[in-house]
Protein backbone atom coordinates (compact mmCIF):
# COMPACT_ATOMS: atom_id res chain seq x y z
CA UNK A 1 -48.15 64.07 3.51
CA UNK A 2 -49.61 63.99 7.23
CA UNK A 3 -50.24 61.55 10.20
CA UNK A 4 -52.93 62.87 12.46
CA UNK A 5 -53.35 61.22 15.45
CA UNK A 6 -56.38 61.58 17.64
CA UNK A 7 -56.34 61.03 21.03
CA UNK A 8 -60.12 62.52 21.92
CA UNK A 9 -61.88 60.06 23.75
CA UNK A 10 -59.37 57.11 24.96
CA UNK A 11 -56.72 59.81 25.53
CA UNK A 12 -54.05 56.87 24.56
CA UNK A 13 -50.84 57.53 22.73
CA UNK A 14 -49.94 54.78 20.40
CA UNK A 15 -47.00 52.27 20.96
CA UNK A 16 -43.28 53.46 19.55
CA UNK A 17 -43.36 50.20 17.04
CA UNK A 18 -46.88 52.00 15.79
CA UNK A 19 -44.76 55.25 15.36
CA UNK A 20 -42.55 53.68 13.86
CA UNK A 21 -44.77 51.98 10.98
CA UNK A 22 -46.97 55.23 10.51
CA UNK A 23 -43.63 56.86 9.18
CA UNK A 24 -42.78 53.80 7.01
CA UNK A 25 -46.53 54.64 5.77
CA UNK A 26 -46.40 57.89 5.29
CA UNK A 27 -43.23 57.31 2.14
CA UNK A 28 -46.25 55.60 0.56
CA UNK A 29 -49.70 57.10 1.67
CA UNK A 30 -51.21 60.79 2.43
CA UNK A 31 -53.27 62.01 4.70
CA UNK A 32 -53.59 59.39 7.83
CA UNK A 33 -54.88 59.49 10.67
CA UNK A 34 -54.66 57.70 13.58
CA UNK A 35 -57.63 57.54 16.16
CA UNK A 36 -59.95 54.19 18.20
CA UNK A 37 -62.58 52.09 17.12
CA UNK A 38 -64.84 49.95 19.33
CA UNK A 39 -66.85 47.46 17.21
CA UNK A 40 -69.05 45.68 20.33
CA UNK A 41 -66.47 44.78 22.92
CA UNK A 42 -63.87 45.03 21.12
CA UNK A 43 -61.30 48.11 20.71
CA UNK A 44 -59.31 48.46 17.78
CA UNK A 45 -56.63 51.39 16.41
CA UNK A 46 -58.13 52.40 13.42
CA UNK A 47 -55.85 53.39 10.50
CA UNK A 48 -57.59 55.96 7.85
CA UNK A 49 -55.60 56.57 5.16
CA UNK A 50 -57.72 59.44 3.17
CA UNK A 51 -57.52 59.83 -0.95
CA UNK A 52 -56.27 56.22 -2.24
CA UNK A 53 -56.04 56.86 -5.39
CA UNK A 54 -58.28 54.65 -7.66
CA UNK A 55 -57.61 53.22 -11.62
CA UNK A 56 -59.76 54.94 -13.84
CA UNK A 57 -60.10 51.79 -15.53
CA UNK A 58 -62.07 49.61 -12.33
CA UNK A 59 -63.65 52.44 -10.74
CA UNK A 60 -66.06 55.63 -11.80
CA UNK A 61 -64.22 57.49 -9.04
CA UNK A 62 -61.21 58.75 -8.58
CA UNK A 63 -60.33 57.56 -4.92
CA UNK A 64 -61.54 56.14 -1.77
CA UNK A 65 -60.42 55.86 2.02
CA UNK A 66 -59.33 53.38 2.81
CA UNK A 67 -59.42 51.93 6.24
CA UNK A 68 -56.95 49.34 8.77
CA UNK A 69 -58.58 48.25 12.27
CA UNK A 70 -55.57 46.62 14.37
CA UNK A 71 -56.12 44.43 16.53
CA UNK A 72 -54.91 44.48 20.24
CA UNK A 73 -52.20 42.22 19.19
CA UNK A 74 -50.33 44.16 16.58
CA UNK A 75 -48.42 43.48 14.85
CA UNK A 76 -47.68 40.05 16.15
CA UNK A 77 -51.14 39.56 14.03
CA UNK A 78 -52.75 41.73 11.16
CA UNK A 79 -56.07 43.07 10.39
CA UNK A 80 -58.14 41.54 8.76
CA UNK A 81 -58.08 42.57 5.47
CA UNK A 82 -59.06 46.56 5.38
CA UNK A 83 -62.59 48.54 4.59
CA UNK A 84 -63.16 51.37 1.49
CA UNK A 85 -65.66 53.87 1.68
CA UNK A 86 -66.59 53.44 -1.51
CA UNK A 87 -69.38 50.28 -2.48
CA UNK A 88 -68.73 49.35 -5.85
CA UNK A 89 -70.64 46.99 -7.54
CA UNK A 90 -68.47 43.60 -8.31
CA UNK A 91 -70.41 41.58 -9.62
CA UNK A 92 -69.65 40.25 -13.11
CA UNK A 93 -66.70 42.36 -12.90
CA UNK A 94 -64.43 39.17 -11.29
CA UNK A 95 -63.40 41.07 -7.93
CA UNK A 96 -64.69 38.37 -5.75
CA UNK A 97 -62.33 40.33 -2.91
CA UNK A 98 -65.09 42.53 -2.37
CA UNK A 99 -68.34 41.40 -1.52
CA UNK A 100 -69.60 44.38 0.25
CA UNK A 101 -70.06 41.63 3.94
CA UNK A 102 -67.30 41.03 6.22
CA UNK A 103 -65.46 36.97 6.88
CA UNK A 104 -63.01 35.74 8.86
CA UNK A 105 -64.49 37.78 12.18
CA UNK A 106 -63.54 40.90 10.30
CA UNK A 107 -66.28 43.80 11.87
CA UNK A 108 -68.90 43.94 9.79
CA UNK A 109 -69.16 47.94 9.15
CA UNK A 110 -71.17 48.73 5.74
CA UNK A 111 -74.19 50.22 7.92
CA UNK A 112 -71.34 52.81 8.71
CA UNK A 113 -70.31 53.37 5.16
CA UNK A 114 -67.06 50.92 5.43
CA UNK A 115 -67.35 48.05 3.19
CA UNK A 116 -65.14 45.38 3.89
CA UNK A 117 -62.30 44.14 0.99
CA UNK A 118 -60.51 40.85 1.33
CA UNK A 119 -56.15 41.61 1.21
CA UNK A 120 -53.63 40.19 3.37
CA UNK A 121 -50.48 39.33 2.78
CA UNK A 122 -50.83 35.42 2.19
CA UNK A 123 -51.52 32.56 3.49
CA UNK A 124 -55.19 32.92 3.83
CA UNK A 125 -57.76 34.16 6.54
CA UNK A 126 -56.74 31.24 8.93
CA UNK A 127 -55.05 32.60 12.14
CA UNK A 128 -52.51 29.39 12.32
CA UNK A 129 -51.69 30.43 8.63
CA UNK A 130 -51.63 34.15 9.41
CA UNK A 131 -48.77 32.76 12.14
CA UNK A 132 -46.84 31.42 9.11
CA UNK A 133 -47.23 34.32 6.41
CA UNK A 134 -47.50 37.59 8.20
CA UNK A 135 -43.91 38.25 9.14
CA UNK A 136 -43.03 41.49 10.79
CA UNK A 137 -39.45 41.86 12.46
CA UNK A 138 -38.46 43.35 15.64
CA UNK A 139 -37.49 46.25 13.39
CA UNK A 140 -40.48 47.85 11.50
CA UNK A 141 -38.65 48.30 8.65
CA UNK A 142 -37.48 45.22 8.18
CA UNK A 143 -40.52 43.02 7.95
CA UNK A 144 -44.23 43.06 7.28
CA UNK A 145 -45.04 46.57 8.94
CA UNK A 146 -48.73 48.97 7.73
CA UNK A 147 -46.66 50.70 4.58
CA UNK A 148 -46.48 47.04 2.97
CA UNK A 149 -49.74 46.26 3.74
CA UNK A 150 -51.08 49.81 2.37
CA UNK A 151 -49.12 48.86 -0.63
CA UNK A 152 -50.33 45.30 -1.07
CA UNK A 153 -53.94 46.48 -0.42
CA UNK A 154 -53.70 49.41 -3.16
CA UNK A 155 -52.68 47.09 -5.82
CA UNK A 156 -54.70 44.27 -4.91
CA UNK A 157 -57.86 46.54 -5.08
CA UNK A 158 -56.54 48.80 -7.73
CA UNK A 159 -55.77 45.59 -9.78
CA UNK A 160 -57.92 43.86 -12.88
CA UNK A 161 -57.17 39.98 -12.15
């Protein structure tokens, strides 16, 4: 397993709490890198975690990237939701968390290959609810953090409900 963390064109280093998540997420995920997306005005550290590994049952490939853009005010709020490289097609199949467009003021990214899946960890796309069901403690390890979120988002997408 390996965190790469670019620092070509902002230069920035990211925040000790964000050092401290990427090793919670590396116990659970290969191959991530760390890097900056600006979607309008609007920067975001971008998460890539390379290879998710895909059931063989939902998906005629193997694995996809999988992708986290975190907002400025991380972690006291999540992303919204998270972006595959991969554009399967849902429908009939009952994943209505995929719809291949981007809600809740998620970037809308498919013209750059990301299409946009719907996971979170509760309570809805609402940021008052987010307030209530996104929990992440002073210590990383101890609360909502990017390795539970990885985790929640590869069986949410990896799931057949």
């Amino acid at each position: 397993m390996a965190i790469t963390i670019s620092q070509e064109k902002s230069g920035s280093k990211p925040s000790q709490r964000l050092i401290e998540e990427l090793k919670l997420l590396e116990k659970v995920a290969k191959n991530v890198i760390v890097g900056n997306k600006t979607v309008g005005d609007i920067k975001y550290t971008a998460v890539l975690i390379k290879g998710m590994p895909l059931s063989s049952k939902k998906f005629a490939v193997s694995n996809t990237d999988i992708l986290f853009l975190l907002p400025r005010d991380y972690p006291r709020l999540p992303p919204i939701g998270c972006y595959l490289n991969y554009p399967w097609n849902t429908v009939g199949e009952g994943d209505h968390h995929f719809t291949r467009q981007s809600y809740y003021g998620a970037p809308f990214l498919s013209e750059e290959g990301w299409y946009w899946y719907c996971v979170g960890l509760g309570g809805g796309f609402n940021q008052d609810v987010w307030l209530n069901s996104w929990k992440p403690s002073n210590n990383a390890e101890n609360g909502h953090n990017l390795a539970t979120l990885f985790v929640t988002a590869r069986h949410a997408i990896n799931s057949e409900d």
